[in-house]
Every structure is written in structure tokens, then in C-alpha cells.
N, C-alpha and C. Protein backbone atom coordinates (compact mmCIF):
# COMPACT_ATOMS: atom_id res chain seq x y z
N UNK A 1 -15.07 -6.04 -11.84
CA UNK A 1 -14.52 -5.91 -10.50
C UNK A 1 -13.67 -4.65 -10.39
N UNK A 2 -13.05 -4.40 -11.88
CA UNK A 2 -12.26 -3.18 -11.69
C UNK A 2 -13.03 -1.63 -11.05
N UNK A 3 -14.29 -1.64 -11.21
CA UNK A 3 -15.15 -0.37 -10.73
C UNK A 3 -15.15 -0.41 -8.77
N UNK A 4 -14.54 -1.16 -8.04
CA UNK A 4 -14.71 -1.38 -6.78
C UNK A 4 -13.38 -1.16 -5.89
N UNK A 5 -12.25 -0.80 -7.51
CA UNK A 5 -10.67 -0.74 -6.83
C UNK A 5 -10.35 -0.45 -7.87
N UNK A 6 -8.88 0.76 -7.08
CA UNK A 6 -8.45 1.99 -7.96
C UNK A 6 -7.20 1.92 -7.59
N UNK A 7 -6.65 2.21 -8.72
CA UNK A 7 -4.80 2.08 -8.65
C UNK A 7 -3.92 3.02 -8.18
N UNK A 8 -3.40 2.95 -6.98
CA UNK A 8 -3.20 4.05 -6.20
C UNK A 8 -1.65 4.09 -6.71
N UNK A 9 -1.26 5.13 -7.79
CA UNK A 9 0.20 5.29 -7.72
C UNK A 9 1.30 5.31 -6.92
N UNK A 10 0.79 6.09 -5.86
CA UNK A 10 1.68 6.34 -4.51
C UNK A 10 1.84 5.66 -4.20
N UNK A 11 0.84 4.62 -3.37
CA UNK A 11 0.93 3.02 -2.92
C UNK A 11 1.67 2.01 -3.71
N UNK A 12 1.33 1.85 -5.27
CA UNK A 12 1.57 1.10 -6.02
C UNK A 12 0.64 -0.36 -5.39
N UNK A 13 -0.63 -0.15 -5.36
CA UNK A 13 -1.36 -1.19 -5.71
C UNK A 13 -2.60 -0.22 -5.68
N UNK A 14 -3.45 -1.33 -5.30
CA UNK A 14 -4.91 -1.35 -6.06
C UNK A 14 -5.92 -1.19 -4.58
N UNK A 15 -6.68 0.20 -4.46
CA UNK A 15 -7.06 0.25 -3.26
C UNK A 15 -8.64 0.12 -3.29
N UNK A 16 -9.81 -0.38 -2.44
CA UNK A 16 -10.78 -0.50 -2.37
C UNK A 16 -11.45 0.95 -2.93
N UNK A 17 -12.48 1.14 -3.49
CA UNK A 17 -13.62 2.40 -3.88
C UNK A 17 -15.03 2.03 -4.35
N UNK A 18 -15.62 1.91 -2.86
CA UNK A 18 -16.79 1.30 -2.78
C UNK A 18 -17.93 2.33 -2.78
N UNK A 19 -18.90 2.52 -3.38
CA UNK A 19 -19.72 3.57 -3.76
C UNK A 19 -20.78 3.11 -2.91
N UNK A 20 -21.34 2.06 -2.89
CA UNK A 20 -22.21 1.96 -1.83
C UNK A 20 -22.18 1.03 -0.45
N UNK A 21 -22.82 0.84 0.67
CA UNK A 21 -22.23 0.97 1.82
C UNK A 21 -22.18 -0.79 1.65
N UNK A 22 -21.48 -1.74 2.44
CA UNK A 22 -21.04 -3.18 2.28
C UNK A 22 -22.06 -3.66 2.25
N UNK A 23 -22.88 -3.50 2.81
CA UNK A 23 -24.53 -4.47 3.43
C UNK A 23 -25.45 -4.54 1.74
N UNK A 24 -25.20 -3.07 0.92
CA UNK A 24 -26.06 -2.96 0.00
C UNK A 24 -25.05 -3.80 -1.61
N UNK A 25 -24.30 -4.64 -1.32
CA UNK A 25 -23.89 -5.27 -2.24
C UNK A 25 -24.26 -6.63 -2.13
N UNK A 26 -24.87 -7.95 -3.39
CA UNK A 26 -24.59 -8.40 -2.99
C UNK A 26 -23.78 -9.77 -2.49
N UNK A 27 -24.16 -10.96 -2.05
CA UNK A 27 -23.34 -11.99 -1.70
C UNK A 27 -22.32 -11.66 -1.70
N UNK A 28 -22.72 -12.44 -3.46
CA UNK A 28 -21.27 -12.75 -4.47
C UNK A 28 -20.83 -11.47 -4.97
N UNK A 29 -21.19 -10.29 -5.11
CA UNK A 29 -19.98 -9.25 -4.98
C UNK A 29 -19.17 -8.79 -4.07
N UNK A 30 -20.05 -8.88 -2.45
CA UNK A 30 -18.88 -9.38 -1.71
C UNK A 30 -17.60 -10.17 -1.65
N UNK A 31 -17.57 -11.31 -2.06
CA UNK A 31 -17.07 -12.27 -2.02
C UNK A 31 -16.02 -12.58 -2.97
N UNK A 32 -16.54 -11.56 -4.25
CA UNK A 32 -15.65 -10.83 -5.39
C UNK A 32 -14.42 -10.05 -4.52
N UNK A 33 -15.16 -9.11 -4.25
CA UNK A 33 -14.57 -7.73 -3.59
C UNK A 33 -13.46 -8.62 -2.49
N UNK A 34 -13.91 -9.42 -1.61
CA UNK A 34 -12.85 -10.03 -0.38
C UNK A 34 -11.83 -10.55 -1.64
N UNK A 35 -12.33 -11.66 -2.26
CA UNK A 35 -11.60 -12.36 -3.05
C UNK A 35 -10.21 -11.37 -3.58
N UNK A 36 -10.64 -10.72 -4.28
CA UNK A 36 -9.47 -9.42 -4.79
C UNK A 36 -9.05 -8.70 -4.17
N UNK A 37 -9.19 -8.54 -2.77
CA UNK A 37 -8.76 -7.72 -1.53
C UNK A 37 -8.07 -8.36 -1.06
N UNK A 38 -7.77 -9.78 -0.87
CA UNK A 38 -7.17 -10.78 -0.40
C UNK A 38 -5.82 -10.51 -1.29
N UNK A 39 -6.15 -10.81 -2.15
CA UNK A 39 -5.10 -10.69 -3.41
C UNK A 39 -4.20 -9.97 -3.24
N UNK A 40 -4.41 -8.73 -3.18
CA UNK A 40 -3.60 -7.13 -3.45
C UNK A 40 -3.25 -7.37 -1.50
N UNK A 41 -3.81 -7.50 -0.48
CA UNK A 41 -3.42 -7.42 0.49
C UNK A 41 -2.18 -8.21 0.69
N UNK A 42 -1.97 -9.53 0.03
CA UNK A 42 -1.44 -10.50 0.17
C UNK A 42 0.47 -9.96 -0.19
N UNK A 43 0.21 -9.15 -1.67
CA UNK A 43 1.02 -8.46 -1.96
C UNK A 43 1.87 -7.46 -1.47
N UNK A 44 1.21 -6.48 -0.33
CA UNK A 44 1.95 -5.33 0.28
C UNK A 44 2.77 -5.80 1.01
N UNK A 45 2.97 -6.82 1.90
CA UNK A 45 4.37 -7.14 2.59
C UNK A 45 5.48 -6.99 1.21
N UNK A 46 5.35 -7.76 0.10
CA UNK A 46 6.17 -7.21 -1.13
C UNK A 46 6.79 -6.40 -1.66
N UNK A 47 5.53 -5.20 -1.58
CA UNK A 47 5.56 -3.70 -2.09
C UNK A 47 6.48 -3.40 -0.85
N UNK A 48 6.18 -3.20 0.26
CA UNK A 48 6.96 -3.12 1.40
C UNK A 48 8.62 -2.91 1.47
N UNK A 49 8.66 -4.15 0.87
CA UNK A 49 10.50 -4.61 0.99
C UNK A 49 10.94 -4.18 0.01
N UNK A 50 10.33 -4.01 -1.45
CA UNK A 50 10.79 -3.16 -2.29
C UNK A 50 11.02 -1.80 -1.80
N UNK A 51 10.32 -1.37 -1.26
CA UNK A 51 10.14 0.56 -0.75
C UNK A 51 11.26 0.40 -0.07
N UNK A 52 11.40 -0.46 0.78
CA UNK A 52 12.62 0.03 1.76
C UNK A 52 14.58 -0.70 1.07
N UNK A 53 13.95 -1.41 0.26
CA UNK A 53 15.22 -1.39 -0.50
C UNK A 53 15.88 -0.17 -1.62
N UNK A 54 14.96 0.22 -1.80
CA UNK A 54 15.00 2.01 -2.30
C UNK A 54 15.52 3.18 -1.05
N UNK A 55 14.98 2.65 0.13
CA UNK A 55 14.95 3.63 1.28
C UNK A 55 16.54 3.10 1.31
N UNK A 56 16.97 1.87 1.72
CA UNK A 56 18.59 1.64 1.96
C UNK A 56 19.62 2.38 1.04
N UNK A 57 18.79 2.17 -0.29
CA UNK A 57 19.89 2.31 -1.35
C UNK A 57 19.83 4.06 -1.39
N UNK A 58 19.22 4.63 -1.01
CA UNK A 58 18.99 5.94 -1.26
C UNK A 58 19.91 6.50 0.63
N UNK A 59 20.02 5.78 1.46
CA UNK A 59 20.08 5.78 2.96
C UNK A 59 21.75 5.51 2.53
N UNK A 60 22.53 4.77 1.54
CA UNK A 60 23.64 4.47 1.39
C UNK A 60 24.19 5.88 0.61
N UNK A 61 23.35 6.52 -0.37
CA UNK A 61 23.72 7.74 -1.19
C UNK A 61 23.84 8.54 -0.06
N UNK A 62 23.40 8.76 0.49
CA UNK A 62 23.11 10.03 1.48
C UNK A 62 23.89 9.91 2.62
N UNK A 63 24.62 8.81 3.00
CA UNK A 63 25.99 8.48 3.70
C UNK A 63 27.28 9.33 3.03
N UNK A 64 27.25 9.30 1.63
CA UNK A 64 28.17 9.45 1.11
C UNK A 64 28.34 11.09 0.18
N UNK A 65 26.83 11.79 0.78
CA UNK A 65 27.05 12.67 -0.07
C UNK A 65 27.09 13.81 0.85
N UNK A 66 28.13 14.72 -0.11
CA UNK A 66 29.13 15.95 0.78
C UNK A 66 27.84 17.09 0.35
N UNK A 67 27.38 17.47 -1.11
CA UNK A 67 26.14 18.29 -1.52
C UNK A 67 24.91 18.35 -0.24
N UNK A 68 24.89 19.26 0.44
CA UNK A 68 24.03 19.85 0.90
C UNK A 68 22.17 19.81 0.69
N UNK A 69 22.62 20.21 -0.68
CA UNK A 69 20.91 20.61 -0.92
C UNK A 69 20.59 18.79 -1.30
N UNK A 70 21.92 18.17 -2.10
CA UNK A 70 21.36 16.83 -2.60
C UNK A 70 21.26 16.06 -1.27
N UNK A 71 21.86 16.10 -0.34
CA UNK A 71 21.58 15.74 1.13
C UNK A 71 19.83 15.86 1.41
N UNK A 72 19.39 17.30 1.75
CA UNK A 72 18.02 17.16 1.81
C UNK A 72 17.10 17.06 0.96
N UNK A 73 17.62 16.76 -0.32
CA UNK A 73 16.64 15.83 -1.41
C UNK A 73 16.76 14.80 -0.93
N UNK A 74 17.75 14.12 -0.80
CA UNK A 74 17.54 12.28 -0.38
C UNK A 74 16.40 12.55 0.78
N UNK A 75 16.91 12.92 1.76
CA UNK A 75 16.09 13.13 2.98
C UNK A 75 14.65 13.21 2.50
N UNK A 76 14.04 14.19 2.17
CA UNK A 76 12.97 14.37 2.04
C UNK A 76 12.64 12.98 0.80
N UNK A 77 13.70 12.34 -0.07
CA UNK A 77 12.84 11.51 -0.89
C UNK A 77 12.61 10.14 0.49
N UNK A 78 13.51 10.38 1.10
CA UNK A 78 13.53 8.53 2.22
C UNK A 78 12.02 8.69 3.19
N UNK A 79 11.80 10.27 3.42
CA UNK A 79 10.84 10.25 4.06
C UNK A 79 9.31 9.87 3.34
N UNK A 80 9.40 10.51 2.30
CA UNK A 80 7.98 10.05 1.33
C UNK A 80 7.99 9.01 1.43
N UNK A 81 9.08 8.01 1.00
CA UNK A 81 9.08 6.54 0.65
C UNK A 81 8.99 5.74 2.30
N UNK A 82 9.06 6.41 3.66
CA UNK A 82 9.08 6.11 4.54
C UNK A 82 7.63 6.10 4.94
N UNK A 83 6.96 7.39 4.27
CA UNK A 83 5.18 7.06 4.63
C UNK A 83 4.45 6.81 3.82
N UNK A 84 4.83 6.00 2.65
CA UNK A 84 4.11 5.13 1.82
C UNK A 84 3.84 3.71 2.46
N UNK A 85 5.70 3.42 2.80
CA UNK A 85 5.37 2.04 3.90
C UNK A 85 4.51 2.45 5.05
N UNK A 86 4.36 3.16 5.51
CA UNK A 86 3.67 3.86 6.75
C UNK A 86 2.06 3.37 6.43
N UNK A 87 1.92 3.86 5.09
CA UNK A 87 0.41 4.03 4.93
C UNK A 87 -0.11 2.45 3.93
N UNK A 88 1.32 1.34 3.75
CA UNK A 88 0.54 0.40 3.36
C UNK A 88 0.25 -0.26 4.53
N UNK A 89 1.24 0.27 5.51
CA UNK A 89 0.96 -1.37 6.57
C UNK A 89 -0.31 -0.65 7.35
N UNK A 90 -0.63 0.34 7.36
CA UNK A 90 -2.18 0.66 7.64
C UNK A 90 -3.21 -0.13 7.15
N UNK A 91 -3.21 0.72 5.70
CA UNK A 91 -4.29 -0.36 4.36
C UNK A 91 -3.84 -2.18 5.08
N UNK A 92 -2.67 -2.93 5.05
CA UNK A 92 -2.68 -4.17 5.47
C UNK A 92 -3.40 -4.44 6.92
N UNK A 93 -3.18 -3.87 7.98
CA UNK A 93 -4.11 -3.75 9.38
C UNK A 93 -5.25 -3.07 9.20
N UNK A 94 -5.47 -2.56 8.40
CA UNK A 94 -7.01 -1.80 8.98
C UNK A 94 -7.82 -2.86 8.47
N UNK A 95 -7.59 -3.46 7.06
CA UNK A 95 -8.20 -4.60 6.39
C UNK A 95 -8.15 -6.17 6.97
N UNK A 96 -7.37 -6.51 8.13
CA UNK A 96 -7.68 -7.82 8.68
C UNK A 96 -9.08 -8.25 8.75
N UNK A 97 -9.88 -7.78 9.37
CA UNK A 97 -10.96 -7.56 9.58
C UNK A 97 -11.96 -7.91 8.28
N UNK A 98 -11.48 -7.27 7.62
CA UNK A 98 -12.38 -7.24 6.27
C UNK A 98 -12.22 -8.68 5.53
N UNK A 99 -10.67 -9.33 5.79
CA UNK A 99 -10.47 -10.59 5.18
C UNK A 99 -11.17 -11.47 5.82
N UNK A 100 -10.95 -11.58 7.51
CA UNK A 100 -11.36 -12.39 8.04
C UNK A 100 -12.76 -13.09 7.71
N UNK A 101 -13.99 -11.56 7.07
CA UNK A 101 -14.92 -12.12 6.97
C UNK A 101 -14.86 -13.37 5.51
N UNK A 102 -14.15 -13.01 4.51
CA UNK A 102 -13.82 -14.57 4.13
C UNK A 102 -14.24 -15.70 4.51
N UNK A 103 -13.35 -15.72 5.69
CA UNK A 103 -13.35 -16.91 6.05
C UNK A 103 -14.67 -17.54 7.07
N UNK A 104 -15.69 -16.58 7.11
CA UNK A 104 -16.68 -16.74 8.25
C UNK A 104 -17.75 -17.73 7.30
């Protein structure tokens, strides 16, 4: 199953990499593939609240710091970590769809 999903550092999970198109897999590798998509989807609200407990704690440094340049390091680190959450709750909505069939 690991050849169908790839470990996205940035994200910190495990993202779909499907080589051939959904229709040409079958059943039960579908059903694989939902099964473990379910999984890791289930997880990003998780990943989520972690990221932004980094974003606070880094949002509390940067309250307090007089340094300039370390000012727009935080900044620029809250923003990365601001479109990671950005780009899981994508991966979580764009994939409803894909779970749902699960359940069909």
C-alpha cells in the first residue's frame, strides 16, 4: 500500500501518489487506497492543532521580541506554518468526496 502514498514532510503526513488513473485499479485496491486515506485524513484535524500551537507559541515570542531581524524570522516562520495548515485543510476538503465513496 506504501507505493500509492508518500510522506510529505512539509505536511507531516502521508499524501496520495497514484500512477494510474482511479477506474484502472482494482476493487480491492480501491478500497485499500480509501481505507488508508480515511486513516491519514482522519488525522489532519490533529496535525492541525499541533501547527497552530507552534504558530501561538512562536505568536507569544514575537510579542515579546525587541530584535528586528528575529522579529521577521518569527514572521516569516508563523507564515510557513500558517500555509501548511492552509494546505492540509485543502488535502482534508478536496478529499471528502473521495471518502464518501467508501461509504457508497
Amino acid at each position: 500500500m506504501s507505493e500509492h502514498f508518500i510522506n510529505d514532510e512539509r505536511l507531516g503526513i502521508a499524501i496520495p501518489r497514484l500512477h494510474l488513473d482511479w477506474d484502472e485499479y482494482s476493487e480491492e485496491t480501491q478500497q485499500s487506497i480509501l481505507l488508508r486515506w480515511e486513516i491519514i485524513r482522519g488525522r489532519i484535524p490533529d496535525r492541525i492543532a499541533e501547527i497552530e500551537g507552534v504558530i501561538n507559541k512562536k505568536q507569544d515570542e514575537l510579542s515579546d521580541e525587541a530584535d528586528f531581524v528575529r522579529s521577521c524570522r518569527l514572521n516569516s516562520e508563523i507564515a510557513d506554518l500558517a500555509s501548511v495548515i492552509n494546505d492540509l485543510w485543502l488535502w482534508y476538503r478536496t478529499n471528502q468526496n473521495i471518502s464518501g465513496k467508501m461509504h457508497q
